[in-house]
Protein backbone atom coordinates (compact mmCIF):
# COMPACT_ATOMS: atom_id res chain seq x y z
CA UNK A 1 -44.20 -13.22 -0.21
CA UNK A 2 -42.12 -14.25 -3.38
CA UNK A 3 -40.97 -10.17 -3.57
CA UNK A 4 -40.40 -10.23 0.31
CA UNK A 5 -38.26 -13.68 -0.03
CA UNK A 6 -36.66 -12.02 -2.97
CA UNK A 7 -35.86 -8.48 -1.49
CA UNK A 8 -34.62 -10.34 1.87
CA UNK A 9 -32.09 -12.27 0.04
CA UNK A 10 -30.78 -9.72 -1.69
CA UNK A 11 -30.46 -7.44 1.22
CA UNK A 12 -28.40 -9.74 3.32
CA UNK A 13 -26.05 -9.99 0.19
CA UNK A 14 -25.56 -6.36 0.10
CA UNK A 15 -26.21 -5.12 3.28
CA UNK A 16 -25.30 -1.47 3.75
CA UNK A 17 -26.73 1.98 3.80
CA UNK A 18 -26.28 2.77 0.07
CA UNK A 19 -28.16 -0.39 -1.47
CA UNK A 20 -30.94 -0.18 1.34
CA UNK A 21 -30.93 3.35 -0.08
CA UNK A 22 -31.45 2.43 -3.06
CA UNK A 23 -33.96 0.12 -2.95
CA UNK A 24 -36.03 1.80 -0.01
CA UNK A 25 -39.15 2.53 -2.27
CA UNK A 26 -39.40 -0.99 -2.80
CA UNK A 27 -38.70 -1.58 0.75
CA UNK A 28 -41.70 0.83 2.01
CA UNK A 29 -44.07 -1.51 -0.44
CA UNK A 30 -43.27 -4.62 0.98
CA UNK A 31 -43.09 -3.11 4.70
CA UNK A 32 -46.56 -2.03 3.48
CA UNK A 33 -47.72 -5.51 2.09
CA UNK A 34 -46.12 -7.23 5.57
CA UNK A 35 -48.42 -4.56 7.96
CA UNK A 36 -51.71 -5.49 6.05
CA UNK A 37 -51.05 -9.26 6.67
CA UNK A 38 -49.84 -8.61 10.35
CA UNK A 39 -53.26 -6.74 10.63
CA UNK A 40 -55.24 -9.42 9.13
CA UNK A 41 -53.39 -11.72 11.21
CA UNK A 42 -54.58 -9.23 14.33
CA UNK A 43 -57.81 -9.46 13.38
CA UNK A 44 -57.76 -13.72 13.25
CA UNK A 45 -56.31 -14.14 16.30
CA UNK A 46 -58.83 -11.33 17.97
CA UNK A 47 -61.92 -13.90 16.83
CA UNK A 48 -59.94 -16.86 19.53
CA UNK A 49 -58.08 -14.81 21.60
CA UNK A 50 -59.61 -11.72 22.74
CA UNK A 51 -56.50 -10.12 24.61
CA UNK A 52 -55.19 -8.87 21.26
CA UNK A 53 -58.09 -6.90 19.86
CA UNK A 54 -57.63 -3.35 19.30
CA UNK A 55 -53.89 -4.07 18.63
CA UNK A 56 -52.50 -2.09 15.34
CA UNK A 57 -49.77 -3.55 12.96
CA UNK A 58 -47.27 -0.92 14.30
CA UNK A 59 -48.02 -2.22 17.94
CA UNK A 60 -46.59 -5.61 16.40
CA UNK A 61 -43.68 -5.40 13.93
CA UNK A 62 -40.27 -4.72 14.80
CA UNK A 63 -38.08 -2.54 13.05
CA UNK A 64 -35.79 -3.42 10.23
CA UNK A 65 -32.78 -1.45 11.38
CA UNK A 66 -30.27 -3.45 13.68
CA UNK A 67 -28.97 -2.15 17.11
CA UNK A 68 -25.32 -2.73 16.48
CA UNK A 69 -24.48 -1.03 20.17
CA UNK A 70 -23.18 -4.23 21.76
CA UNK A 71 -22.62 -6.66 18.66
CA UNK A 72 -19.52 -7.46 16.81
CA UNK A 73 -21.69 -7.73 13.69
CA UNK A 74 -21.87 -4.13 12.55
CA UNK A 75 -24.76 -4.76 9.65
CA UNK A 76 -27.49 -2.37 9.49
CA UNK A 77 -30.12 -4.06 9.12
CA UNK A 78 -32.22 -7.53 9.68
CA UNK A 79 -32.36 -10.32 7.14
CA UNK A 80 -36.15 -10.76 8.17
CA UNK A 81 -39.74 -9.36 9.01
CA UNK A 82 -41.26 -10.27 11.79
CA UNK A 83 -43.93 -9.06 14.21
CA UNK A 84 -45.19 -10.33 17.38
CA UNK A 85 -48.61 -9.89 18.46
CA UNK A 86 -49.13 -9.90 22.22
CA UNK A 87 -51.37 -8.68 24.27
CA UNK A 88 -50.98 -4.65 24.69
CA UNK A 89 -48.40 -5.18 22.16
CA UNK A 90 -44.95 -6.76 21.57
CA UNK A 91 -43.17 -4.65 24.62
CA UNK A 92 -45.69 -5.76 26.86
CA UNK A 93 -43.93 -8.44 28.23
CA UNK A 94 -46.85 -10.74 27.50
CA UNK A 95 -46.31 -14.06 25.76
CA UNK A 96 -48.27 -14.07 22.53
CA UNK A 97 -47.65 -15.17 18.43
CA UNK A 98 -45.02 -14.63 16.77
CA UNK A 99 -44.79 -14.50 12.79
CA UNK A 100 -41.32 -14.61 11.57
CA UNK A 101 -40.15 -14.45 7.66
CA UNK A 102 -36.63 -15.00 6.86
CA UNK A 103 -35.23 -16.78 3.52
CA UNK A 104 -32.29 -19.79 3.53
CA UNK A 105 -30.66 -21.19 0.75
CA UNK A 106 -28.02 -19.89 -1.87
CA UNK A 107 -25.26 -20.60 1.07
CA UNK A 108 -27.81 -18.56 3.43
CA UNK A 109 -28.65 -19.85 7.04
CA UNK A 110 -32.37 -18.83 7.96
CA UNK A 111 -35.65 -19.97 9.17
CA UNK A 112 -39.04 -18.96 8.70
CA UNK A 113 -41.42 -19.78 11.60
CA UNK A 114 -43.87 -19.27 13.36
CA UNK A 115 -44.16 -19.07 17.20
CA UNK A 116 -46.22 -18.95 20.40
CA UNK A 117 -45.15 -17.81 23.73
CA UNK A 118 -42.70 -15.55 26.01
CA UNK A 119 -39.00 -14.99 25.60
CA UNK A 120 -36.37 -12.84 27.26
CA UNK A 121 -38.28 -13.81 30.66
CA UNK A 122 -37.67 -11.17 33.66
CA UNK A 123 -36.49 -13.78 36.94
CA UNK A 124 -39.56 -13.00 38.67
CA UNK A 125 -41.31 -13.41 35.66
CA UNK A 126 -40.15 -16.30 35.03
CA UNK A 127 -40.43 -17.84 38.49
CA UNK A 128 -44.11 -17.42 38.45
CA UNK A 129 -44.37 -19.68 35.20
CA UNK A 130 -42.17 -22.46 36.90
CA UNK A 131 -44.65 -22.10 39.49
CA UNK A 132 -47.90 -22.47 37.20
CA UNK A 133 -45.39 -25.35 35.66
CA UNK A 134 -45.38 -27.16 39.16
CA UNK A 135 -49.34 -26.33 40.30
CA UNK A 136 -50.84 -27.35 36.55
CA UNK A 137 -47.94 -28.81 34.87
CA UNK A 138 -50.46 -31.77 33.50
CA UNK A 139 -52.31 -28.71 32.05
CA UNK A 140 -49.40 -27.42 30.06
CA UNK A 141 -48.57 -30.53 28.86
CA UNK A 142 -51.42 -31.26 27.31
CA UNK A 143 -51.56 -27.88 25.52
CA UNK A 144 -48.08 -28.31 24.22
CA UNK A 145 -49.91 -31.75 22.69
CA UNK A 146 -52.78 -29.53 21.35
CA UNK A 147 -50.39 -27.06 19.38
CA UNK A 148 -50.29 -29.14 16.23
CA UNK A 149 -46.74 -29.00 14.71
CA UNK A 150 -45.28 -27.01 16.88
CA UNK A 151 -42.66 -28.20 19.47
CA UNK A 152 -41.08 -26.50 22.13
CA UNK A 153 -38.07 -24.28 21.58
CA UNK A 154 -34.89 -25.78 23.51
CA UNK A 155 -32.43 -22.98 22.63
CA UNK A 156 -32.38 -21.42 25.73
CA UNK A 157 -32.33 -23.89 28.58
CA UNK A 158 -30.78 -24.91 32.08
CA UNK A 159 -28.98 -28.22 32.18
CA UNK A 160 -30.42 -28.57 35.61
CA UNK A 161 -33.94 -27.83 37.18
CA UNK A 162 -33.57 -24.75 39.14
CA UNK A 163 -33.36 -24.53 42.56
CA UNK A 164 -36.35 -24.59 44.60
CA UNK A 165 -38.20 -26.30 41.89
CA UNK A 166 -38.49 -30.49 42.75
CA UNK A 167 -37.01 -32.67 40.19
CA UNK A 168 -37.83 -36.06 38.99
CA UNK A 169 -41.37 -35.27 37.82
CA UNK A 170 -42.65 -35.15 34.33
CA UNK A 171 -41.95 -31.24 33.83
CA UNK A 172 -38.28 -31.43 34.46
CA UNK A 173 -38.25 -30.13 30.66
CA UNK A 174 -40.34 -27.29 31.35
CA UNK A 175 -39.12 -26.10 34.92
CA UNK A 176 -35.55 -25.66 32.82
CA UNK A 177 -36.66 -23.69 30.19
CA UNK A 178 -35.28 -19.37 30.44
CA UNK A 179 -37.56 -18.64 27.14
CA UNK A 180 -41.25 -20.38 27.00
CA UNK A 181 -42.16 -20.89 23.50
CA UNK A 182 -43.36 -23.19 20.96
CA UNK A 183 -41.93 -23.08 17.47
CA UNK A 184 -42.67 -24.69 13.86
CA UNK A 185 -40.31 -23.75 11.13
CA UNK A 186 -41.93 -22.84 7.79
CA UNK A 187 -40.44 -23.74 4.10
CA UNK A 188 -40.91 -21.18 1.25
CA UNK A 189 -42.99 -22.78 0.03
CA UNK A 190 -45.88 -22.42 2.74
CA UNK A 191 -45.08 -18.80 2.61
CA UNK A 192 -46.17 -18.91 -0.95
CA UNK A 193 -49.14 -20.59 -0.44
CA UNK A 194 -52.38 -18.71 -1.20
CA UNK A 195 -54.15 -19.67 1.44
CA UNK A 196 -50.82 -18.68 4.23
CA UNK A 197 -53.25 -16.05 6.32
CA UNK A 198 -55.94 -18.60 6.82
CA UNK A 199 -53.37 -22.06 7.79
CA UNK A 200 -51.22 -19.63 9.98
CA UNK A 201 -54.52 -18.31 11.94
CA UNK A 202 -55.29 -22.38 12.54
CA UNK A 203 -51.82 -22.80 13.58
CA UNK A 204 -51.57 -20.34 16.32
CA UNK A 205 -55.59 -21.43 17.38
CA UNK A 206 -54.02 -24.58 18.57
CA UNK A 207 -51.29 -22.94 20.97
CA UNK A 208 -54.26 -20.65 22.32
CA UNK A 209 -54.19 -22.81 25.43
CA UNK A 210 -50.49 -22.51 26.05
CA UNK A 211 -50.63 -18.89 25.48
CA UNK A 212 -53.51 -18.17 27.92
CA UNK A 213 -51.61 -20.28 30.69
CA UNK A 214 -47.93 -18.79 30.31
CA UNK A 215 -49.62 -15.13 30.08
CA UNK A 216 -52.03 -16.35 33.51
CA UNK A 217 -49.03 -16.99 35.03
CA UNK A 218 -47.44 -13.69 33.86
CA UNK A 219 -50.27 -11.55 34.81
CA UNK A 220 -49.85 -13.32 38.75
CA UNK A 221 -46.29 -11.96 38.33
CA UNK A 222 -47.38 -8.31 37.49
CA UNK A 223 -49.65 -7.97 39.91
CA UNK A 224 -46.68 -8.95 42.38
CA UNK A 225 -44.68 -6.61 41.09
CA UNK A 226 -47.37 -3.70 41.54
């Protein structure tokens, strides 16, 4: 992880074609390094949540390169690995664990973290969780208090409940939530930690029971949708 941390700050100081070029053997290694952990990470997750056995890194980790179509910021490239595994794979539209690596300081704004749950929600999608929310909202509550560390992740929210939904109750938080997800941000130094496989697979054990009721609700939505 010290390489990755290093190579990642170095690429967002100098990020164009020709030094990526440059340094892409170096690149494929630690691409390399980053699939065997997502893999072992895979297989951890597989021995508490079954729905993501069978899944292969390349199922999991997105690409480096940028799509630059509709942004103003023209850079190639990310200033971070990360991979999501989800059951059937990080397309899927399933909500699932998400491992992301991205270095700050040296006037650099990142965040490492880690992450459990479903974002860039489809409306109906997302209708059928508010719905779970208001049937077993005492549920999800209490495995938001299981996930230990993690809180959940405000950036994209309503000011208001949504229509149709009642307010007043104890899940006004959660009924105005667009992405579902809990997050805990990670300092370099847990990244360097020789034991980061085994303290990330107990992390995301904990939001197992948030995971398995967002994706519930999901799956209802699907099968609507069929």
């Amino acid at each position: 992880m010290r390489e990755t941390v290093a190579f990642l700050k170095e690429l967002a100081a100098n990020n164009n074609k020709q030094w990526f070029d440059a340094n892409r053997a170096r690149y494929r290694v630690l691409r390399t390094r980053f699939e065997e952990l997502t893999a072992e990470l895979i297989d951890g997750i597989g021995t508490f949540d079954a729905e993501v056995r069978g899944l292969k890194p390349k199922d999991c980790i997105f690409r480096i390169n940028r799509d630059t179509r509709f942004s103003n910021d023209k850079s190639p490239y990310k200033t971070h690995f990360s991979a999501f595994i989800a059951p059937r794979g990080k397309k899927s539209g399933y909500a699932g664990y998400y491992f992301h690596v991205e270095p700050e300081g040296d006037g650099m704004i990142g965040h490492s973290l880690l992450a459990a749950g479903a974002v860039c929600i489809p409306p109906i999608v997302l209708k059928s969780i508010r719905e779970e929310i208001v049937d077993n909202g005492d549920q999800m509550l209490e495995a938001i208090a299981a996930a230990k560390g993690f809180e959940i992740s405000r950036y994209s929210s309503l000011k208001r409940t949504p229509a149709g939904f009642p307010t007043g109750t104890p899940y006004d938080e959660l009924l105005r939530l667009k992405d579902v997800c809990l997050d805990r941000a990670m300092s370099e130094e847990e990244l360097y930690d020789t034991e980061l496989i085994a303290k990330t697979l107990a992390a995301y054990r904990t939001t197992h029971p948030f995971i398995a009721q967002v994706n519930r609700a999901i799956q209802y939505a699907f099968e609507e949708m069929m």
